[in-house]
Protein backbone atom coordinates (compact mmCIF):
# COMPACT_ATOMS: atom_id res chain seq x y z
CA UNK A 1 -8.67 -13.06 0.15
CA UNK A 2 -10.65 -10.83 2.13
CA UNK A 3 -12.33 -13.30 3.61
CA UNK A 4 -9.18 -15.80 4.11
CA UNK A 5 -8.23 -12.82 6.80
CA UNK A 6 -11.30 -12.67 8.28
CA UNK A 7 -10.92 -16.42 8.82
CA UNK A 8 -7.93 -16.10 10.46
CA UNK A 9 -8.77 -13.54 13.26
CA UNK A 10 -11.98 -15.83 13.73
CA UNK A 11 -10.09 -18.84 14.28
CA UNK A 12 -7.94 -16.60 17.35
CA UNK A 13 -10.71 -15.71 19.07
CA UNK A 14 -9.87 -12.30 18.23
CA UNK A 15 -13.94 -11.94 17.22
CA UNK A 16 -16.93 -13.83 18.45
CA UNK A 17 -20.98 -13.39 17.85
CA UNK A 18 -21.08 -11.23 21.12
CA UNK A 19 -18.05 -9.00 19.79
CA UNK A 20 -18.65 -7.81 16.58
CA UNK A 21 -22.59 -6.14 16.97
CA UNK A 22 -21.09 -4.54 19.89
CA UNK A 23 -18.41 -2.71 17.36
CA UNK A 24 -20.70 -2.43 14.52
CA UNK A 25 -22.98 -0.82 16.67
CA UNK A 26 -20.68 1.26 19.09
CA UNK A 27 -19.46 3.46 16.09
CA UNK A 28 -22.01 4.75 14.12
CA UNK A 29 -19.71 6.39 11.38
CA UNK A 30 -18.95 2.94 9.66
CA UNK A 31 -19.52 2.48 6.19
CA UNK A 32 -21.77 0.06 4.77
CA UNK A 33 -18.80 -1.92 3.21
CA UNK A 34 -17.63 -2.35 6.96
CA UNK A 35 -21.12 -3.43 7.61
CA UNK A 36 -20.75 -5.90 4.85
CA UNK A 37 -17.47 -6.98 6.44
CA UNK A 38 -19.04 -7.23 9.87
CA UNK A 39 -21.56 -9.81 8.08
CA UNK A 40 -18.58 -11.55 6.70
CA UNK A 41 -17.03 -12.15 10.35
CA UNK A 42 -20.74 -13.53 11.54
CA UNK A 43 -21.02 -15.69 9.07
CA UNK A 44 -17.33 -17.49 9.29
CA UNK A 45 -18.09 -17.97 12.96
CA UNK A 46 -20.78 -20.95 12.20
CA UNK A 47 -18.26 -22.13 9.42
CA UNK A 48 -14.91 -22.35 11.54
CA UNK A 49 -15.25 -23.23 15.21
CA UNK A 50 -12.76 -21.80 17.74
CA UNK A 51 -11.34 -24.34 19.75
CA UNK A 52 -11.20 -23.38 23.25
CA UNK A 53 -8.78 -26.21 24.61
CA UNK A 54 -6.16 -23.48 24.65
CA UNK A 55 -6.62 -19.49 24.06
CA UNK A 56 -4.65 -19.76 20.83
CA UNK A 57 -5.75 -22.51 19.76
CA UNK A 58 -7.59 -23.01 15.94
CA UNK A 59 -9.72 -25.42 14.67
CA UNK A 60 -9.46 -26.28 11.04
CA UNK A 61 -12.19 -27.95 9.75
CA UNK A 62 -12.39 -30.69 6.59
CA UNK A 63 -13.51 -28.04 4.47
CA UNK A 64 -10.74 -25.58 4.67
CA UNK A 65 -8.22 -28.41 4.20
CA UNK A 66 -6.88 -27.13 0.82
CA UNK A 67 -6.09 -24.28 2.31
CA UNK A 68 -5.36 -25.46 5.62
CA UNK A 69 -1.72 -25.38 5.64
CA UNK A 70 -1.26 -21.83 4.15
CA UNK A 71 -3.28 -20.64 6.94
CA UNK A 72 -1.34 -22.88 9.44
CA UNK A 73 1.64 -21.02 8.95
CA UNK A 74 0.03 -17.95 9.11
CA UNK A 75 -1.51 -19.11 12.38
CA UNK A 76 1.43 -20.31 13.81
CA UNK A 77 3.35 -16.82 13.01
CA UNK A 78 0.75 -14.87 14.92
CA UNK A 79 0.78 -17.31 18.17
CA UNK A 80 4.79 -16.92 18.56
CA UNK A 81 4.39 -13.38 17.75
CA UNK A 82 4.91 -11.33 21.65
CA UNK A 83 1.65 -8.95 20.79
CA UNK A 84 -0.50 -7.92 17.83
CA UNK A 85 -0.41 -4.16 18.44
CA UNK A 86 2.24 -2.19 20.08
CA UNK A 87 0.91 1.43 21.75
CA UNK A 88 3.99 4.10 21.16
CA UNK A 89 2.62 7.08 24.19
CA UNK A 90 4.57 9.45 26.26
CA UNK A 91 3.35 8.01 29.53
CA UNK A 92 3.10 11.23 31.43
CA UNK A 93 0.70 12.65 28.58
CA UNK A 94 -1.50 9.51 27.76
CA UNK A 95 -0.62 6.90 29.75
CA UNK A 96 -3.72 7.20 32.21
CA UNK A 97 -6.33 8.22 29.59
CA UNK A 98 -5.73 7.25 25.42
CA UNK A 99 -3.18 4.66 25.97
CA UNK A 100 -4.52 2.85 29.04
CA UNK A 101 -8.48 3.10 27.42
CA UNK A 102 -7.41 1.65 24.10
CA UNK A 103 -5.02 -0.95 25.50
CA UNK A 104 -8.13 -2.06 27.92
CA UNK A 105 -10.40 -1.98 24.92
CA UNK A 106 -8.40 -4.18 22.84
CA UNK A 107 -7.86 -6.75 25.23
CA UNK A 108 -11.62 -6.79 25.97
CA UNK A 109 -11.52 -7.66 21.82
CA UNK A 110 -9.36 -10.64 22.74
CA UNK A 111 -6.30 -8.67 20.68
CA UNK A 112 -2.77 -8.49 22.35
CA UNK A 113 -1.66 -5.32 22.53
CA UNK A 114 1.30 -4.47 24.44
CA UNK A 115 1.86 -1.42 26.45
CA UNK A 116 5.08 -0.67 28.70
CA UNK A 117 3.56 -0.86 32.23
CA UNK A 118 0.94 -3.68 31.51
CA UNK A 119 3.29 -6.35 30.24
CA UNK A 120 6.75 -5.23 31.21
CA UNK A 121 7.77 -7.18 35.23
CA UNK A 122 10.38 -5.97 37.42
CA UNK A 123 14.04 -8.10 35.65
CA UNK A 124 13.07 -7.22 32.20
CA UNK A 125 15.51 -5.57 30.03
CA UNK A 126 13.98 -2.35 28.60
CA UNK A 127 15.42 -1.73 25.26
CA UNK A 128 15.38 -5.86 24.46
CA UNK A 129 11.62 -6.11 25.70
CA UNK A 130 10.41 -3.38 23.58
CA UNK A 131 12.49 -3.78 20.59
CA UNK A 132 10.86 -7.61 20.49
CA UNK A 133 7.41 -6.20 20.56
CA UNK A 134 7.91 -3.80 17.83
CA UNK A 135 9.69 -6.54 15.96
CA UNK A 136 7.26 -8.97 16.40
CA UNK A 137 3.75 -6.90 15.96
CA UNK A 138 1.69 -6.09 13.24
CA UNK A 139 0.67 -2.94 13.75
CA UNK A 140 1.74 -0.03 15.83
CA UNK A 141 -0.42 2.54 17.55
CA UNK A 142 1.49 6.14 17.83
CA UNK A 143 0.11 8.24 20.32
CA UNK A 144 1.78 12.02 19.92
CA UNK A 145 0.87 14.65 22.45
CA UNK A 146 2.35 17.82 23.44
CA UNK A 147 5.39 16.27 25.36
CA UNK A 148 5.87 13.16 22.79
CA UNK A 149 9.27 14.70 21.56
CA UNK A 150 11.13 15.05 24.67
CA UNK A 151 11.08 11.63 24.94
CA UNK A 152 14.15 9.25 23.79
CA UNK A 153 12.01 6.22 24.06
CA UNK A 154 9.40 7.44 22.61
CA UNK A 155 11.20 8.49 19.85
CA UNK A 156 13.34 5.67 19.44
CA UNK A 157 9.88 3.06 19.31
CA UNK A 158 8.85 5.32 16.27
CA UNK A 159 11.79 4.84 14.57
CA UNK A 160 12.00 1.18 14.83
CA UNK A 161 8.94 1.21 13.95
CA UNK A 162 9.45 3.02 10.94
CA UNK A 163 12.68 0.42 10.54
CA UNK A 164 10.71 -2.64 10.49
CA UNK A 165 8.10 -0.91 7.77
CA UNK A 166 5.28 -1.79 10.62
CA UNK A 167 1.48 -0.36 9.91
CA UNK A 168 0.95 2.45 11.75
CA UNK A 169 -1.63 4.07 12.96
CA UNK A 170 -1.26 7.81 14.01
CA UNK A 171 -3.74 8.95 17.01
CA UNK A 172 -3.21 13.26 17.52
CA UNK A 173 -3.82 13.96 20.87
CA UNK A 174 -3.96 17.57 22.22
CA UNK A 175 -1.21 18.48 18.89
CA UNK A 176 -1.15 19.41 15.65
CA UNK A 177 1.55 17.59 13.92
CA UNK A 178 2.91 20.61 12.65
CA UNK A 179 4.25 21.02 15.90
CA UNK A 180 5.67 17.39 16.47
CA UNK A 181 9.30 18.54 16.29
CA UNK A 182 12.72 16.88 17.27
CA UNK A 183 15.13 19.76 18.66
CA UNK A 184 18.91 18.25 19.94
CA UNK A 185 19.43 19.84 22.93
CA UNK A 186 22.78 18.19 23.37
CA UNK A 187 21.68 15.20 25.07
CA UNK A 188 21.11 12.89 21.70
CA UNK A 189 23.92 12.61 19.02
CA UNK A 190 22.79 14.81 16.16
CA UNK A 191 22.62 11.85 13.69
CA UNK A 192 19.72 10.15 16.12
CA UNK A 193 18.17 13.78 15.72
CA UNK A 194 17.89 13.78 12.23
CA UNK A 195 16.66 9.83 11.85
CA UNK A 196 14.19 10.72 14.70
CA UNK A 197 12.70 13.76 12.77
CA UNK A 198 12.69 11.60 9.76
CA UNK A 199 10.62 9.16 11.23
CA UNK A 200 8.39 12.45 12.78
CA UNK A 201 8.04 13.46 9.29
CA UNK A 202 6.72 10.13 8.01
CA UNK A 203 3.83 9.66 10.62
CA UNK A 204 2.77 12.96 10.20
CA UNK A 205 1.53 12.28 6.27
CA UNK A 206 0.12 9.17 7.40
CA UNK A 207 -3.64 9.11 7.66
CA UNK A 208 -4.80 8.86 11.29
CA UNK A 209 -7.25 10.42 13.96
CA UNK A 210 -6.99 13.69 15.43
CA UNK A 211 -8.52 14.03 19.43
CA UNK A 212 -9.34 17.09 21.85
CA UNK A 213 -9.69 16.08 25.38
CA UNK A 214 -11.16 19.09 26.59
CA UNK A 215 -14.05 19.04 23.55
CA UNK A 216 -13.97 15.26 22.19
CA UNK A 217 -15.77 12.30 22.55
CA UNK A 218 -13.17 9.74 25.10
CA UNK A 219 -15.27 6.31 24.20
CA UNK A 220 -15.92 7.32 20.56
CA UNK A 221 -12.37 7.93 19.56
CA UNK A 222 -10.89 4.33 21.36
CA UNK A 223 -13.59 2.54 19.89
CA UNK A 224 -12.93 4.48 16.03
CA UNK A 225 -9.10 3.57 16.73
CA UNK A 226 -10.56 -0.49 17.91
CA UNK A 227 -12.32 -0.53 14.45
CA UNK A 228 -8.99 0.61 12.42
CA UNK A 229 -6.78 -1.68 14.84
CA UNK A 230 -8.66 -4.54 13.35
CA UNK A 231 -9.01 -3.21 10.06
CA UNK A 232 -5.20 -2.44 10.03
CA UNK A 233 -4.44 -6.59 11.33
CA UNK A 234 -6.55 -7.76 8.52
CA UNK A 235 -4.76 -5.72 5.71
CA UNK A 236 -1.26 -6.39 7.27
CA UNK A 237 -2.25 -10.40 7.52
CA UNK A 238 -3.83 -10.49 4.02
CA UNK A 239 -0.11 -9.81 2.36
């Protein structure tokens, strides 16, 4: 099934022979099962050619035909979906430094991510443009920093999030989730307070990575949160 997945993200273009020694080697914390997985990828390159007619377009050759149409729908699900990963960041914390360095880094991986100001044009409607993102990705990227709770919107893509039962992915920046609190200073109905603190409380006992920008590492911890990004897609598209 496992590799079935890995298949999959092949056939996108999400991975190529140039991509994947460049993450294997740009991290050198991975395990030797994602070694072994890395091997996996190499190996279904030579067995499944991408076809490059169009940038979503798959090539499904005579020997995958029993499974070809299973993997056909799954295809066709994640070329109508808007993005693959959608970046929740309080812009005037992140939006310059995590969230604009992974959002760059995954497109350089040939993912769609989506992030407010890179795919959002003057005559879009806010709330519908992000709501269809959330709805339609497979994984979401929270980014919580020190001023991540004063912000509606911010607050409001968790909880959709949340919702939808998306993967997440929790990135710490500069906080401690102990101190990733909701307080209703008048200008949210209490009952958004409460479902927004809910969805707070959730993230925080989800496994994720923790970053200091005055001591850590900036290219380590974008390409450690790459790695689980396409970790994460491969779990999500395996079920």
């Amino acid at each position: 099934m496992q590799r079935s997945v890995a298949k999959n993200l092949l056939k996108r273009n999400v991975i190529s022979h140039q991509t994947l020694p460049k993450i294997a080697l740009s991290d050198k914390s991975i395990s030797e099962n994602r070694y072994r997985q890395m091997d996996v990828l190499r190996k279904l390159v030579d067995e499944h050619p991408i076809n490059h007619r169009h940038p979503n377009a798959v090539s499904i050759s005579a020997s995958s035909s029993g499974s070809g149409s299973r993997n056909q729908m799954i295809l066709n699900k994640i070329i109508r979906a808007p993005c693959d990963v959608f970046i929740n960041h309080r812009g005037t914390d992140t939006k310059r430094t995590m969230a604009s360095l992974l959002y760059d880094h995954l497109c350089r991986l040939k993912l769609r991510p989506f992030l407010d100001n890179k795919n959002m044009k003057p005559g879009d409607k806010l709330f519908e443009k992000i709501n269809d993102a959330i709805n339609g990705c497979k994984v979401g990227v929270l980014v919580f920093s020190p001023r991540y709770c004063e912000s509606y919107f911010c607050l409001h893509e968790l909880a959709l999030m949340m919702e939808t039962k998306k993967k997440i992915i929790p990135i710490f920046c500069d906080v401690k989730p102990s101190e990733l609190v909701v307080i209703n200073n008048g200008s949210i109905p209490q009952k958004e307070v409460e479902k927004f603190n809910l969805a707070i409380e959730e993230a925080k006992y989800t496994v994720g990575l923790t970053f200091d920008s005055l001591k850590g590492n900036w290219s380590d911890v974008v390409t450690n949160a790459a790695n689980i990004v396409i970790q994460s897609l491969m779990e999500v598209e395996d079920h």
